[in-house]
N, C-alpha and C. Protein backbone atom coordinates (compact mmCIF):
# COMPACT_ATOMS: atom_id res chain seq x y z
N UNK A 1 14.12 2.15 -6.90
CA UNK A 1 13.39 3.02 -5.98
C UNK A 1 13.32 2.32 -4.62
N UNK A 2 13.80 2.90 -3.39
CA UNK A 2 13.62 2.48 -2.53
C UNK A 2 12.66 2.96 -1.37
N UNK A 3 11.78 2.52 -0.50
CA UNK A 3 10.38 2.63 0.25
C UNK A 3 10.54 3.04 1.42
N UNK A 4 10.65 3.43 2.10
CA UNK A 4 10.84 3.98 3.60
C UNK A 4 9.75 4.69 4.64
N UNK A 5 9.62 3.91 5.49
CA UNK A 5 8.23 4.81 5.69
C UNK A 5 8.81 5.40 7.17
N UNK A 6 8.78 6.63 8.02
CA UNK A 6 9.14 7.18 8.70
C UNK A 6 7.66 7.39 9.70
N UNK A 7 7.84 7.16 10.94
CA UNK A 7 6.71 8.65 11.81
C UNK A 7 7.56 8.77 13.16
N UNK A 8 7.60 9.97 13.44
CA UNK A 8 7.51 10.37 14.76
C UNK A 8 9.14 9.80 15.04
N UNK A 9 10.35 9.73 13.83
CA UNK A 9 11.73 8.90 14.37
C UNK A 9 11.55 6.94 14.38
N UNK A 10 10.47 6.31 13.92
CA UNK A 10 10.44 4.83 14.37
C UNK A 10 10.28 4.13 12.65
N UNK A 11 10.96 3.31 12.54
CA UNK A 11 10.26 2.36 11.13
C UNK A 11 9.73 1.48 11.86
N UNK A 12 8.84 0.95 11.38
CA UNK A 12 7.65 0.27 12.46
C UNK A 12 8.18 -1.30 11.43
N UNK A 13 7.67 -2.89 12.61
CA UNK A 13 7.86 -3.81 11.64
C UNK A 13 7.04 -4.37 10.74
N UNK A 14 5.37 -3.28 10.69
CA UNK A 14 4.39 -4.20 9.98
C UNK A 14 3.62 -2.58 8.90
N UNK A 15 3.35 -2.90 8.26
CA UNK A 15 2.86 -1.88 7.10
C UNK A 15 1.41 -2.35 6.58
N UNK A 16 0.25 -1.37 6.42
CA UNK A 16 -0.55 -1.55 5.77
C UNK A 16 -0.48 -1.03 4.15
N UNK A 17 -1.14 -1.11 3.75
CA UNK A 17 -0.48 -0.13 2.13
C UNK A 17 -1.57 -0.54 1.34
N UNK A 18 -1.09 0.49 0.55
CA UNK A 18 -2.52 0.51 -0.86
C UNK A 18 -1.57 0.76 -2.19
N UNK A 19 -1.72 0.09 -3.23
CA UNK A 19 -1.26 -0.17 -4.46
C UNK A 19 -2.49 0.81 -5.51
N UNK A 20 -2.29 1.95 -6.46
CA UNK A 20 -3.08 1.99 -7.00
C UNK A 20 -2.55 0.73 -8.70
N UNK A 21 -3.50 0.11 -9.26
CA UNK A 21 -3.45 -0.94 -9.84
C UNK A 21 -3.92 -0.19 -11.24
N UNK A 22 -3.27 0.17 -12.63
CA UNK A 22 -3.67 0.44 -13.86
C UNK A 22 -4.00 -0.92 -14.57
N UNK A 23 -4.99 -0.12 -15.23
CA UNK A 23 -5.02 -1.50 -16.49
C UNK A 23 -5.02 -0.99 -17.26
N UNK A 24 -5.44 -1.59 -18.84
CA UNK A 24 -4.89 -1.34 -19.78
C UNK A 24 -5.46 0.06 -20.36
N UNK A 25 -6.75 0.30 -20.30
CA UNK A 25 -7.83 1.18 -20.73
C UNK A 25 -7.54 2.30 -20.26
N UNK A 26 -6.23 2.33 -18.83
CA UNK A 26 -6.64 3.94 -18.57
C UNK A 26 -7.54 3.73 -17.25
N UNK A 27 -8.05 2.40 -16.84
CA UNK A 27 -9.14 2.26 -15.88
C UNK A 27 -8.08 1.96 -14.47
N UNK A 28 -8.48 2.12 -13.21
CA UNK A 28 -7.61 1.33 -12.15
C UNK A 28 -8.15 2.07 -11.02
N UNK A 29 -7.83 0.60 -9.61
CA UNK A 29 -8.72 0.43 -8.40
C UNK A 29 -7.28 0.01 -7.89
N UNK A 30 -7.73 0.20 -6.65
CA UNK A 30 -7.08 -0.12 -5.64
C UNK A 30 -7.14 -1.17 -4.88
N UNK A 31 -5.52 -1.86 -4.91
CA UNK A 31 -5.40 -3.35 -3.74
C UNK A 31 -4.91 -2.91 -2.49
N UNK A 32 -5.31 -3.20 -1.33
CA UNK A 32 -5.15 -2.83 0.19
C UNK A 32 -4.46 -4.17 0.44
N UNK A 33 -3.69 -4.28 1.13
CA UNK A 33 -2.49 -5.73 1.86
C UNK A 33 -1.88 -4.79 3.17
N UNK A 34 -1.26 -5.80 3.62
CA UNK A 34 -0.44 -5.48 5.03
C UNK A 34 1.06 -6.77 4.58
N UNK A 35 2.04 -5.91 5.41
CA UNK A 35 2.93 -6.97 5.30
C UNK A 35 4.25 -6.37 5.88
N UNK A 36 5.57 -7.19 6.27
CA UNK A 36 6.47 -6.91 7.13
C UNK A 36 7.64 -6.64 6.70
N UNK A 37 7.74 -6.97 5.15
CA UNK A 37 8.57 -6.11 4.58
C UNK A 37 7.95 -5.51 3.19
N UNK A 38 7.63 -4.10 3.65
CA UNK A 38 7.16 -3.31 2.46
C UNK A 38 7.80 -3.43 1.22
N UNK A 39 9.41 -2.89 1.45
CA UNK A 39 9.85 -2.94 0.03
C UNK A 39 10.00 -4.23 -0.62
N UNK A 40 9.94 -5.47 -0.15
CA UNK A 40 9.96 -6.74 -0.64
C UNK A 40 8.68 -7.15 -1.61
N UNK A 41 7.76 -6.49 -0.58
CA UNK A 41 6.33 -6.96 -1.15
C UNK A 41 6.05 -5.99 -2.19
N UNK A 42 6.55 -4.52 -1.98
CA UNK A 42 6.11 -3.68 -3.63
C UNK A 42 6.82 -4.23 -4.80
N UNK A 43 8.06 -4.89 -4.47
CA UNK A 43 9.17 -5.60 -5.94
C UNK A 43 8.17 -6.56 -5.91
N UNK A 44 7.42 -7.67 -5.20
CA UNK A 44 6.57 -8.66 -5.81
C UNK A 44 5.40 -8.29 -6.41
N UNK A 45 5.32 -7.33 -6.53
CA UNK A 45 3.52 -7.04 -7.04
C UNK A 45 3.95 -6.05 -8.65
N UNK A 46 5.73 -5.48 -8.40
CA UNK A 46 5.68 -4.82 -9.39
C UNK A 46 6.06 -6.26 -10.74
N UNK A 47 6.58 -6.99 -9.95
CA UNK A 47 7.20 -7.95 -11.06
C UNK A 47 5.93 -8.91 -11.44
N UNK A 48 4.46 -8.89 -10.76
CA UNK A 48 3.69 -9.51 -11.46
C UNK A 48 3.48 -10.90 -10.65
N UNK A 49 4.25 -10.79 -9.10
CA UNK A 49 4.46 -12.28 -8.75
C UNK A 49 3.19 -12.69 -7.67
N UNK A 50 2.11 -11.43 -7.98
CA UNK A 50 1.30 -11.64 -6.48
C UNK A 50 -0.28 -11.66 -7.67
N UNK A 51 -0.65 -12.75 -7.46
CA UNK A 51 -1.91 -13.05 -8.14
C UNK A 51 -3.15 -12.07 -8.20
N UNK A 52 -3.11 -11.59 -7.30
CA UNK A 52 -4.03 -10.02 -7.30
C UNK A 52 -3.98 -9.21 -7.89
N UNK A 53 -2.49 -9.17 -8.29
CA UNK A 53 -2.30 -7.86 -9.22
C UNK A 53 -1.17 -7.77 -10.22
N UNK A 54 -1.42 -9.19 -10.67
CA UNK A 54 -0.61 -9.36 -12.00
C UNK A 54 -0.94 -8.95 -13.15
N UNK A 55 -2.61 -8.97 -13.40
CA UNK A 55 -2.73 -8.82 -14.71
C UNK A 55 -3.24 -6.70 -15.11
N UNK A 56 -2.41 -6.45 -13.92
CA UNK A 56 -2.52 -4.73 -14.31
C UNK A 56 -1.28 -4.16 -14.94
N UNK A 57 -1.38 -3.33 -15.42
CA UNK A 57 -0.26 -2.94 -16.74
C UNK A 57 0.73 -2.14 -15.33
N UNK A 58 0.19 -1.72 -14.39
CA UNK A 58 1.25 -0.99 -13.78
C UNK A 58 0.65 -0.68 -12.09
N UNK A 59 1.42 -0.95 -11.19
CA UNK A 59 0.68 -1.02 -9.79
C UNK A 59 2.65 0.39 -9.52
N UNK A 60 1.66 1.63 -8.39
CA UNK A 60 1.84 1.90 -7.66
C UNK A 60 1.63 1.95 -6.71
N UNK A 61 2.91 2.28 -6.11
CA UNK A 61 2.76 2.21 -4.01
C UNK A 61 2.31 4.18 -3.51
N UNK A 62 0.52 3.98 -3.70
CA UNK A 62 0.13 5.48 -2.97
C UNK A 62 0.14 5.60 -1.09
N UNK A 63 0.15 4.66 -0.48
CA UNK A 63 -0.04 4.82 0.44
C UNK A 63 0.47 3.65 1.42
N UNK A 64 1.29 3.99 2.55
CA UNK A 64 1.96 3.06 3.23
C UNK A 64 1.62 3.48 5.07
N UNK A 65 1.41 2.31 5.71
CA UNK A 65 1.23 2.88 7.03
C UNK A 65 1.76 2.19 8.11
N UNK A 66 2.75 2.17 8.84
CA UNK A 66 3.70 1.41 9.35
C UNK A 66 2.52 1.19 10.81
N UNK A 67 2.74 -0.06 11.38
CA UNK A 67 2.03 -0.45 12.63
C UNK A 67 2.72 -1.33 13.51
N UNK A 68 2.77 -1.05 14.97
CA UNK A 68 3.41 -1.82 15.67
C UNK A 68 3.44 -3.36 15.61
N UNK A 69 2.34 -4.04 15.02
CA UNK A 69 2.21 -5.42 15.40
C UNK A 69 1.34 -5.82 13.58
N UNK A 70 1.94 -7.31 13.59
CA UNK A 70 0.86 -7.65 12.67
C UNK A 70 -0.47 -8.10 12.77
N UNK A 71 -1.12 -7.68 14.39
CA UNK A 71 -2.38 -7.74 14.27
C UNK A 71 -2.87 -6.37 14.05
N UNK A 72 -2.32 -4.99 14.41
CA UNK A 72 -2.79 -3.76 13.87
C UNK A 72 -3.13 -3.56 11.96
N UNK A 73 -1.62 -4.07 11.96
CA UNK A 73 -1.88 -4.15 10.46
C UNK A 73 -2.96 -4.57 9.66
N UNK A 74 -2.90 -6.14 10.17
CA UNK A 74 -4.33 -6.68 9.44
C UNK A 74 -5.51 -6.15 10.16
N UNK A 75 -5.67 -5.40 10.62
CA UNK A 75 -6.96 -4.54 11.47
C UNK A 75 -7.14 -3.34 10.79
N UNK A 76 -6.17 -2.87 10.43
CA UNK A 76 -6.36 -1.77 9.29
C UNK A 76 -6.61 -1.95 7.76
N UNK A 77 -5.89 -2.91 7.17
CA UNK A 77 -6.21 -3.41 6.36
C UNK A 77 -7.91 -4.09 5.96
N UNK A 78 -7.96 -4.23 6.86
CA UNK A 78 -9.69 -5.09 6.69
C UNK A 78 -10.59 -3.92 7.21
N UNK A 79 -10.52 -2.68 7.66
CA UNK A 79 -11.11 -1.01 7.97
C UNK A 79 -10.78 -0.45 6.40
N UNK A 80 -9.76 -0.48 6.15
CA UNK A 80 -9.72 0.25 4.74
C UNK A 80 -10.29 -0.92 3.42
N UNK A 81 -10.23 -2.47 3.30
CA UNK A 81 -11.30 -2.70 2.43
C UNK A 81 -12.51 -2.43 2.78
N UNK A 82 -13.23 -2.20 3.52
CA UNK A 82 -14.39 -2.49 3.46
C UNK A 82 -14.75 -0.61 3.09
N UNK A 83 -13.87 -0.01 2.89
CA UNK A 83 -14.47 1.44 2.88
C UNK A 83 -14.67 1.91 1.23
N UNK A 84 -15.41 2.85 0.53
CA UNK A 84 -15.42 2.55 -0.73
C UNK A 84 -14.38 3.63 -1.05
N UNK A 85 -13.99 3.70 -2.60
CA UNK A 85 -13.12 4.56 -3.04
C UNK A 85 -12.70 5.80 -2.65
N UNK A 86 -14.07 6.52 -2.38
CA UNK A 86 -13.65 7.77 -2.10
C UNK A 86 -13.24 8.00 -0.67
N UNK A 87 -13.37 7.03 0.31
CA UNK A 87 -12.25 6.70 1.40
C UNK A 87 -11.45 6.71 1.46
N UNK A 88 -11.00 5.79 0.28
CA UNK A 88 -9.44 5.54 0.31
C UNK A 88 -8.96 6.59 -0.72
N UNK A 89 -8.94 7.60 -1.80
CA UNK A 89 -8.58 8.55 -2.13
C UNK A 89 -8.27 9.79 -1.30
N UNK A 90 -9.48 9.84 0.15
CA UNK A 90 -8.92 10.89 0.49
C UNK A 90 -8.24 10.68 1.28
N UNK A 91 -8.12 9.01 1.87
CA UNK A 91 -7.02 8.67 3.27
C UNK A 91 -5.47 9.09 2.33
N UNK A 92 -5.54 8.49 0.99
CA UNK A 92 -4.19 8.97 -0.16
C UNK A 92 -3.28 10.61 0.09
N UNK A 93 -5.17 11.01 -0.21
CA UNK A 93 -4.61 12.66 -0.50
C UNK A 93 -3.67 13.18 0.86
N UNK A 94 -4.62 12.82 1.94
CA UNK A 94 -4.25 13.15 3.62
C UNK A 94 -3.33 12.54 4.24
N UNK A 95 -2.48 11.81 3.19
CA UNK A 95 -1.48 11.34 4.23
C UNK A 95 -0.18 11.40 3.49
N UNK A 96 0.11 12.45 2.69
CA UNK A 96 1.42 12.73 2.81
C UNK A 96 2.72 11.86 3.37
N UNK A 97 2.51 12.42 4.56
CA UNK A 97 3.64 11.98 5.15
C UNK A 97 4.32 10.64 5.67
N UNK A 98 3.35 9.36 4.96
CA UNK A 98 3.36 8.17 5.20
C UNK A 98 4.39 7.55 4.22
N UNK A 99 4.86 8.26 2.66
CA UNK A 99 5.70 7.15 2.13
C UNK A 99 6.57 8.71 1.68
N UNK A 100 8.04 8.20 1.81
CA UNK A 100 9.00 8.71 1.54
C UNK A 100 9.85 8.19 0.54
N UNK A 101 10.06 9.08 -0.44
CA UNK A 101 10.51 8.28 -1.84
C UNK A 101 12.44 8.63 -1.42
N UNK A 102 12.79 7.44 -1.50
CA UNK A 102 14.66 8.26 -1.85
C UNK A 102 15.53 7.57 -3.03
C-alpha cells in the first residue's frame, strides 16, 4: 500500500498524522506523530519498530496532514494531542481528502 497525501497540486515535506492503534480486545486509541517521510514512518509502526505502538495487534494510517515546515508539523501535532477523542474522530471524519490510498 502506498501513502500519498495531495492538496491544492503540492506534496508537502512534513506530515502530521494519526494512527488509529487496535489491541487485542477490540479496544483502540489513537497515536498523533509528525514526520518527513510518511510512508517510511507508517512501514515502521506497521512492522512494530516504533515503541509507542508496538504492542497493538494492528495500527492504521486514518489521517495524514502535509505541512510546509517541520515546525508546523510539530505545532499541529502537539494541538491535536492535547485535544480529546472526540476531536480527533471528527478532525478523521472531516478530512477526507487528506490521505489518498493507491
Amino acid at each position: 500500500i502506498y501513502w500519498w497525501y495531495k492538496s491544492k497540486g503540492f506534496i508537502y515535506p512534513y506530515y502530521t498524522y494519526i494512527l488509529e492503534c487496535r489491541g487485542k480486545w477490540g479496544d483502540y486509541d489513537y497515536y498523533v506523530g509528525h514526520t518527513k517521510d510518511i510512508l517510511k514512518r507508517y512501514c515502521e509502526h506497521k512492522k512494530r519498530e516504533v515503541p509507542s505502538t508496538k504492542n497493538y495487534r494492528a495500527v492504521i494510517l486514518v489521517y495524514a496532514e502535509g505541512q510546509p515546515t517541520k515546525e508546523r508539523a510539530e505545532h499541529w501535532e502537539n494541538i491535536i494531542k492535547d485535544k480529546d477523542r472526540g476531536y480527533k474522530e471528527d478532525l478523521i471524519k472531516t478530512s477526507k481528502r487528506n490521505i489518498i490510498k493507491k
